[in-house]
Structures are given as structure tokens and as C-alpha cells.
N, C-alpha and C. Protein backbone atom coordinates (compact mmCIF):
# COMPACT_ATOMS: atom_id res chain seq x y z
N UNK A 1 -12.62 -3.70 13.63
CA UNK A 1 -11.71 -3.97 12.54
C UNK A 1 -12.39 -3.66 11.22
N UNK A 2 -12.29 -2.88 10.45
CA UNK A 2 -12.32 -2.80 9.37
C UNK A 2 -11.06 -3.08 7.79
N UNK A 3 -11.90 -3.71 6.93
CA UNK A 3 -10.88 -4.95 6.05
C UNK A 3 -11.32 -3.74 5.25
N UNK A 4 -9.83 -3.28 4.47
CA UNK A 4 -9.57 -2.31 3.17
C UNK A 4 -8.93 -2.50 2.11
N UNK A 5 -9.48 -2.25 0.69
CA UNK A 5 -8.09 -2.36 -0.43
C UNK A 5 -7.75 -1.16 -1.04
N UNK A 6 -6.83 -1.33 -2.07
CA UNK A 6 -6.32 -0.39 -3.04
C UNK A 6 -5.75 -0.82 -3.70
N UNK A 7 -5.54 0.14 -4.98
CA UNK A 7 -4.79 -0.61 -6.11
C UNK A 7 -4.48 -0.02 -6.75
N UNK A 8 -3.52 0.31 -7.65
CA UNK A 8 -2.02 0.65 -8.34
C UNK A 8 -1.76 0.21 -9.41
N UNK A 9 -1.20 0.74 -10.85
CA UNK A 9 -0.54 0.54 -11.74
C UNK A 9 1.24 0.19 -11.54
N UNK A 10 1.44 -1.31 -12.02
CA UNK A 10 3.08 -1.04 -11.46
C UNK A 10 3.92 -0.74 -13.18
N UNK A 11 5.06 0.00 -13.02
CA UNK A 11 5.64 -0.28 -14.55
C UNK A 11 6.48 -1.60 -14.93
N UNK A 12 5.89 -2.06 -16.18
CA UNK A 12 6.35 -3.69 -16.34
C UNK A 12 8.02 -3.81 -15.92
N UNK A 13 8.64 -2.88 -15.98
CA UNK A 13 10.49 -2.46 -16.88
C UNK A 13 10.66 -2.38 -14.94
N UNK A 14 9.69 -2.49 -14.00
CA UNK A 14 10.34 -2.40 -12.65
C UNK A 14 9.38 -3.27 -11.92
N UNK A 15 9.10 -4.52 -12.18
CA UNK A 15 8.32 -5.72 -11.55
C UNK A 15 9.40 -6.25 -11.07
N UNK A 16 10.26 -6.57 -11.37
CA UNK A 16 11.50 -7.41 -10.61
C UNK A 16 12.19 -6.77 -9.56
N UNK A 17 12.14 -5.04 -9.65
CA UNK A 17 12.61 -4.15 -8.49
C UNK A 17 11.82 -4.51 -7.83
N UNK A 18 10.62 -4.17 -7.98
CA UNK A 18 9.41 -3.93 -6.86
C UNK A 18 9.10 -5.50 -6.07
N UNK A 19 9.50 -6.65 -6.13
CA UNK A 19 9.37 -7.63 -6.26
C UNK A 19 10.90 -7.66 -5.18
N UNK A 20 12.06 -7.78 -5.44
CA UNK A 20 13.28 -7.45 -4.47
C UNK A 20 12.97 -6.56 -3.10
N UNK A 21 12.36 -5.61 -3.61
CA UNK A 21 11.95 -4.26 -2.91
C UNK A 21 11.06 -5.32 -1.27
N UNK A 22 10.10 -5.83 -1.83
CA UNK A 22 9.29 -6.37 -0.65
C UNK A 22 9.60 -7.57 -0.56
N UNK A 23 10.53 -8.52 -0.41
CA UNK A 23 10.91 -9.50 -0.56
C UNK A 23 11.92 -9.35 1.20
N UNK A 24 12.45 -7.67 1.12
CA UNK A 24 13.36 -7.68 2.12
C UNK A 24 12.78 -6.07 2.81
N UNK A 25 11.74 -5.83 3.21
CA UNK A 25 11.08 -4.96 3.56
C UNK A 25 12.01 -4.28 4.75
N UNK A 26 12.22 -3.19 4.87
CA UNK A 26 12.94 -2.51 6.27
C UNK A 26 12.12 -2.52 7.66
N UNK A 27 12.96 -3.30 8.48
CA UNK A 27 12.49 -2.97 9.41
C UNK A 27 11.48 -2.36 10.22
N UNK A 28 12.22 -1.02 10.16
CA UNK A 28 11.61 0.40 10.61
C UNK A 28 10.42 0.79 9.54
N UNK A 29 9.89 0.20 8.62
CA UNK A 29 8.59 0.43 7.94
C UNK A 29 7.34 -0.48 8.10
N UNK A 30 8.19 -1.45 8.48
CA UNK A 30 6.99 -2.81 8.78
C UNK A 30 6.43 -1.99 10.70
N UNK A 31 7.77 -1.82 11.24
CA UNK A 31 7.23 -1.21 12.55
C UNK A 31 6.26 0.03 12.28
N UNK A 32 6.20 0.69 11.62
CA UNK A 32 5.25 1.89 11.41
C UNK A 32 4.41 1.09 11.11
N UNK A 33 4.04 0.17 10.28
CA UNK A 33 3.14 -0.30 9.66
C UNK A 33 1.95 -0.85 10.88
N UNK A 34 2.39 -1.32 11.88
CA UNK A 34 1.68 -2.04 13.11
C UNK A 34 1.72 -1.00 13.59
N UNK A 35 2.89 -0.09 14.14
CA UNK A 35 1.90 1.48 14.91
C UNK A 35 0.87 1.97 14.27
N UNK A 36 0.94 1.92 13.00
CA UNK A 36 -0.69 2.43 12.30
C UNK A 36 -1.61 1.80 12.41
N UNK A 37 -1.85 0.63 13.51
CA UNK A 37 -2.42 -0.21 13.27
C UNK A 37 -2.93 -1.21 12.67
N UNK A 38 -2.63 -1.27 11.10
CA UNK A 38 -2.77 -1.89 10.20
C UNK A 38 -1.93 -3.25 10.40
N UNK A 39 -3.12 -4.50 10.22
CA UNK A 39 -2.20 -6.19 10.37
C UNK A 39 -3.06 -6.58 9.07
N UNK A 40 -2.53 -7.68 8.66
CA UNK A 40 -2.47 -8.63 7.52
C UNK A 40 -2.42 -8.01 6.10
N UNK A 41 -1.22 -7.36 6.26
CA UNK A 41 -1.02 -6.05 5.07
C UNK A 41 -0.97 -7.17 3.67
N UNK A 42 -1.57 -7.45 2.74
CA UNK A 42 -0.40 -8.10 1.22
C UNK A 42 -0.66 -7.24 0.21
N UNK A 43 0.56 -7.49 -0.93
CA UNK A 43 0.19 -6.75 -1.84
C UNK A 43 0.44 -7.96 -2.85
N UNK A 44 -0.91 -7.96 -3.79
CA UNK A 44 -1.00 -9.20 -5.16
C UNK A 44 -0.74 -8.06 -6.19
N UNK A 45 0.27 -9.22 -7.19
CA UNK A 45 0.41 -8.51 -8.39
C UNK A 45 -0.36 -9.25 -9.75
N UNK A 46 -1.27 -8.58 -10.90
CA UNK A 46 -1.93 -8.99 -11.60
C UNK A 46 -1.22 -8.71 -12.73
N UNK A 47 -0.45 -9.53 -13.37
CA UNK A 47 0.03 -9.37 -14.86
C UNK A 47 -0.52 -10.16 -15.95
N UNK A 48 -0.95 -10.11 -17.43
CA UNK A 48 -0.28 -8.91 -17.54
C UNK A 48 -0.40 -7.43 -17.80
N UNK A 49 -2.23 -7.30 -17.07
CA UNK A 49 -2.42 -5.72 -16.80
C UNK A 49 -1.48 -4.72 -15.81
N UNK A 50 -0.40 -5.49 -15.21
CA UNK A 50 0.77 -4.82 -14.21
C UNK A 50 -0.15 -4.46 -13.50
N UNK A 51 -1.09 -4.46 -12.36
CA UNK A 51 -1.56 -4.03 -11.40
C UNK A 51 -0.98 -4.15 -10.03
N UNK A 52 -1.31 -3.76 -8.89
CA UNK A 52 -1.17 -3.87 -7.59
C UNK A 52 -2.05 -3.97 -6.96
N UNK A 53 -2.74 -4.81 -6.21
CA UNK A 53 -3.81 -4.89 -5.37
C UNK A 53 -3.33 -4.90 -3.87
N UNK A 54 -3.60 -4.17 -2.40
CA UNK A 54 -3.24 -4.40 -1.28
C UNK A 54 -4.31 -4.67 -0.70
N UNK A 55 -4.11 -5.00 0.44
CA UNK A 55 -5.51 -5.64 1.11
C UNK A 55 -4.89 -5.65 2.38
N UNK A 56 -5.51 -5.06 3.74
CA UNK A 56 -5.43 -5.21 4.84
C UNK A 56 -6.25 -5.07 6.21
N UNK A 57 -6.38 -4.96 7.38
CA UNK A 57 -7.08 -5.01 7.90
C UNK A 57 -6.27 -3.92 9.26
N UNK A 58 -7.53 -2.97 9.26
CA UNK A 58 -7.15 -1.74 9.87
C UNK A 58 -8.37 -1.99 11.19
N UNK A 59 -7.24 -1.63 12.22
CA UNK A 59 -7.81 -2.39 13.89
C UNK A 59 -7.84 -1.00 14.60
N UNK A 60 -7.55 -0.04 14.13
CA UNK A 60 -7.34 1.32 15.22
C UNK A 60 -8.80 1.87 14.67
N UNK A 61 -9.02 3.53 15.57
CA UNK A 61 -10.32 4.33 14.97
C UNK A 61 -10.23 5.47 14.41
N UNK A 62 -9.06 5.78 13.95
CA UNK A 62 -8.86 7.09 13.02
C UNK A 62 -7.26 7.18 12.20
N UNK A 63 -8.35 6.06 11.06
CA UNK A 63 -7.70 6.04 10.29
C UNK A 63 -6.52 6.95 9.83
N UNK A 64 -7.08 8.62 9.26
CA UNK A 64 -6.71 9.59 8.72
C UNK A 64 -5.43 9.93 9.73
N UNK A 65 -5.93 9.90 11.25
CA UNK A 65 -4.91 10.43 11.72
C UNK A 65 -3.28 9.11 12.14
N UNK A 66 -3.89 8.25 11.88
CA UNK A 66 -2.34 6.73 11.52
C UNK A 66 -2.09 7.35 10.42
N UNK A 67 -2.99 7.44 9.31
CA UNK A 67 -2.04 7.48 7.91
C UNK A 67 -1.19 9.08 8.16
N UNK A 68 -1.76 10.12 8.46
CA UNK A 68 -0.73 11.17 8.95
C UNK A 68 0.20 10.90 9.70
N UNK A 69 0.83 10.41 10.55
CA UNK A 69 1.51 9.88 11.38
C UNK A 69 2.69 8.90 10.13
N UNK A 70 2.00 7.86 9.50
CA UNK A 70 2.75 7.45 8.68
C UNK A 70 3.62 8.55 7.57
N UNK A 71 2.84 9.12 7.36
CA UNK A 71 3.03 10.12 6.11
C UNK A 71 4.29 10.83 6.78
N UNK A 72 4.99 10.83 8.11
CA UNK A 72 5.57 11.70 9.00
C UNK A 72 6.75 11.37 9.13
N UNK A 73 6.51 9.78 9.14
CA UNK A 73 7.35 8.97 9.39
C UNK A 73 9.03 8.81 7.96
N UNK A 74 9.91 9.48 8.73
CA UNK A 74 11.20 9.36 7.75
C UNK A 74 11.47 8.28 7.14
N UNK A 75 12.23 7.09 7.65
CA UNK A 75 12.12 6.04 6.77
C UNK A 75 11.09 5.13 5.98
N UNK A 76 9.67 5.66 6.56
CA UNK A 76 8.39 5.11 5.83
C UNK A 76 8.70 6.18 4.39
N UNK A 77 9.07 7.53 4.60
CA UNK A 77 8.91 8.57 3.35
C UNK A 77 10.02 8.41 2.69
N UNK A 78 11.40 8.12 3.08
CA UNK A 78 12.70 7.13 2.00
C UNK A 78 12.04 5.57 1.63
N UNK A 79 11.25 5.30 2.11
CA UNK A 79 10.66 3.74 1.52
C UNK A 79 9.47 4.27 -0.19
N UNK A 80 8.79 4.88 0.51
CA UNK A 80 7.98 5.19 -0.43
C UNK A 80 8.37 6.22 -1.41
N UNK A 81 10.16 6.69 -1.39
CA UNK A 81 10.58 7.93 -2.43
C UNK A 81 11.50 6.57 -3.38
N UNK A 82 11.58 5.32 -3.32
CA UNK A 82 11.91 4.67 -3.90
C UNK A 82 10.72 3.36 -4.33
N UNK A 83 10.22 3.12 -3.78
CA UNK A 83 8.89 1.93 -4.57
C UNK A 83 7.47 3.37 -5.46
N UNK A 84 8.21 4.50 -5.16
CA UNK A 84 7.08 5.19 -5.67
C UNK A 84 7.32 5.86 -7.32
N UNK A 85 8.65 5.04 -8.00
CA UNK A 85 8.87 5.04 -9.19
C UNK A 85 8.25 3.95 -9.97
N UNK A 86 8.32 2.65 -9.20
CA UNK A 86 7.69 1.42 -9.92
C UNK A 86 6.39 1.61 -10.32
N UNK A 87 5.54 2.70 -9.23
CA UNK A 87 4.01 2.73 -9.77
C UNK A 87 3.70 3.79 -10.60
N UNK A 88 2.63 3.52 -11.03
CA UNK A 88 1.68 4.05 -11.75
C UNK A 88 0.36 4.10 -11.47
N UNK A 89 -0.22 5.22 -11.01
CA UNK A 89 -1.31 5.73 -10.34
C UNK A 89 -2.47 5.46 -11.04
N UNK A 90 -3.92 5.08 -10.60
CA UNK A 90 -4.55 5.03 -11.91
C UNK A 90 -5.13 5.86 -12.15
N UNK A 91 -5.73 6.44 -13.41
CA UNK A 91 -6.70 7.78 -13.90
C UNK A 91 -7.29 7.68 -13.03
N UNK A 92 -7.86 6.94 -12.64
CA UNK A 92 -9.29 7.16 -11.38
C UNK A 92 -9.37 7.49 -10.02
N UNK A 93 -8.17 7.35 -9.79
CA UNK A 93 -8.10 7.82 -8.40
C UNK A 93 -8.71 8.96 -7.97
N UNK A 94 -8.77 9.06 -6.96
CA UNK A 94 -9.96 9.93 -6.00
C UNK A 94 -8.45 11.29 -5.83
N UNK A 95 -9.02 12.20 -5.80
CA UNK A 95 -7.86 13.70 -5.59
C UNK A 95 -7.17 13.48 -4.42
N UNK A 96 -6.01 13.10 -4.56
CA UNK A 96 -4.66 13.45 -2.93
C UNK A 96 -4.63 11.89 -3.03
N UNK A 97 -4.99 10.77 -3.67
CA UNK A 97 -4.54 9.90 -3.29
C UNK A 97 -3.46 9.17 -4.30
N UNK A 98 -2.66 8.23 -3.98
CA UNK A 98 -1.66 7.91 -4.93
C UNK A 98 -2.08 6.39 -5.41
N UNK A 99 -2.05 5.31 -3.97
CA UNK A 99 -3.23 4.31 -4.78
C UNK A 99 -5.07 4.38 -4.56
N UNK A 100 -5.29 4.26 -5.35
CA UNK A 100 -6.74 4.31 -5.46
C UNK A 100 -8.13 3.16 -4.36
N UNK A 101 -8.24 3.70 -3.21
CA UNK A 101 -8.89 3.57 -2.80
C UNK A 101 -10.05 2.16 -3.18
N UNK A 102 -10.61 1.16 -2.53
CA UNK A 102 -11.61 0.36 -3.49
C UNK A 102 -12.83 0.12 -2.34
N UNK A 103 -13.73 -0.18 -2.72
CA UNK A 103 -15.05 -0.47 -2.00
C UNK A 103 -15.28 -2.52 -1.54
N UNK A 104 -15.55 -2.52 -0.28
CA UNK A 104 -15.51 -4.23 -0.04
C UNK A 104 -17.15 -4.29 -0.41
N UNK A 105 -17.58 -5.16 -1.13
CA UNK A 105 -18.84 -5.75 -2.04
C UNK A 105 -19.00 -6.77 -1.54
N UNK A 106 -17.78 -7.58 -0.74
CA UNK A 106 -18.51 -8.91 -0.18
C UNK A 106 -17.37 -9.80 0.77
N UNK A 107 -17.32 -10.02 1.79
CA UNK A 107 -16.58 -10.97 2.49
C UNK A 107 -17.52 -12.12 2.79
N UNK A 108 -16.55 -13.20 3.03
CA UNK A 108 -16.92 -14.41 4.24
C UNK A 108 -16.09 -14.66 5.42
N UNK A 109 -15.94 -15.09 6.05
CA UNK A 109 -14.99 -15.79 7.20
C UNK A 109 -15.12 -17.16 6.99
């Protein structure tokens, strides 16, 4: 198991969408979400820098090839052609990615 984050700019004028938006998540995206292997998905919001922080814990061994698979996936790509107005990417992101990738510095159990 490896534990991962990322993080996102959201726009203030669509915190209450984005907020509705995962409140009533589809189905058929939460199911992709566990075929990718990925469990204890959350996403924290930090205002009032509007951020997004996700955090989850990825149980499969190739990564790249779940997130392709996701990326494939139709109603995962109508999910993300509508929550993908609320964000805002940050300058820093790493090239091809949309949220920005982060490094784990320290857990406990």
C-alpha cells in the first residue's frame, strides 16, 4: 500500500458547486475509483487560500497503468469535464499533470 496526495486550486465563485458535486458522487465513478484500486480517497478544502488537498491510499502495483484505465473510463471523463471548471491548477505542477502531485515527509499509524 502506498499513501498519496495532491493538490489543486479551487475557484472561490464555484466552492458551493464543487461541494454539491461530491456530496452526491456517481455511482459509476466511485466504482472506477476501487477498480483503480485506490481506498480511503478524501478531498480537504483550505479556505481562504481555496485549495484542494486529496489524500488516498493506493493498494494495486501499477499505478500509471489504473490511472490509464481511469483516464478511459466514460463517465469518470463526464465527471471530471464538469468538476474540472471549479479548479485551478497550480503553477507548479509537474508537465501532464492537472493536480499537482505531493511528497509524504512523515506518517504515523
Amino acid at each position: 500500500m502506498q499513501r498519496m496526495g495532491m493538490m489543486i486550486g479551487i475557484a472561490p465563485e464555484k466552492i458551493a458547486e464543487y461541494k454539491t458535486l461530491h456530496a452526491d458522487v456517481w455511482p459509476q465513478v466511485l466504482e472506477q475509483i476501487a477498480a483503480a484500486n485506490i481506498r480511503n480517497y478524501t478531498i480537504f478544502l483550505r479556505e481562504p487560500e481555496n485549495l484542494l488537498f486529496g489524500t488516498w491510499e493506493y493498494h494495486g502495483t501499477d499505478f500509471a497503468a489504473d490511472m490509464a484505465r481511469m483516464a478511459e473510463h466514460e463517465p469518470t471523463q463526464r465527471w471530471w469535464a464538469i468538476c474540472g471548471p471549479c479548479q485551478r491548477p497550480l503553477d507548479s505542477r509537474a508537465e501532464g499533470e492537472w493536480w499537482a502531485m505531493m511528497e509524504e515527509v512523515f506518517h504515523v499509524d
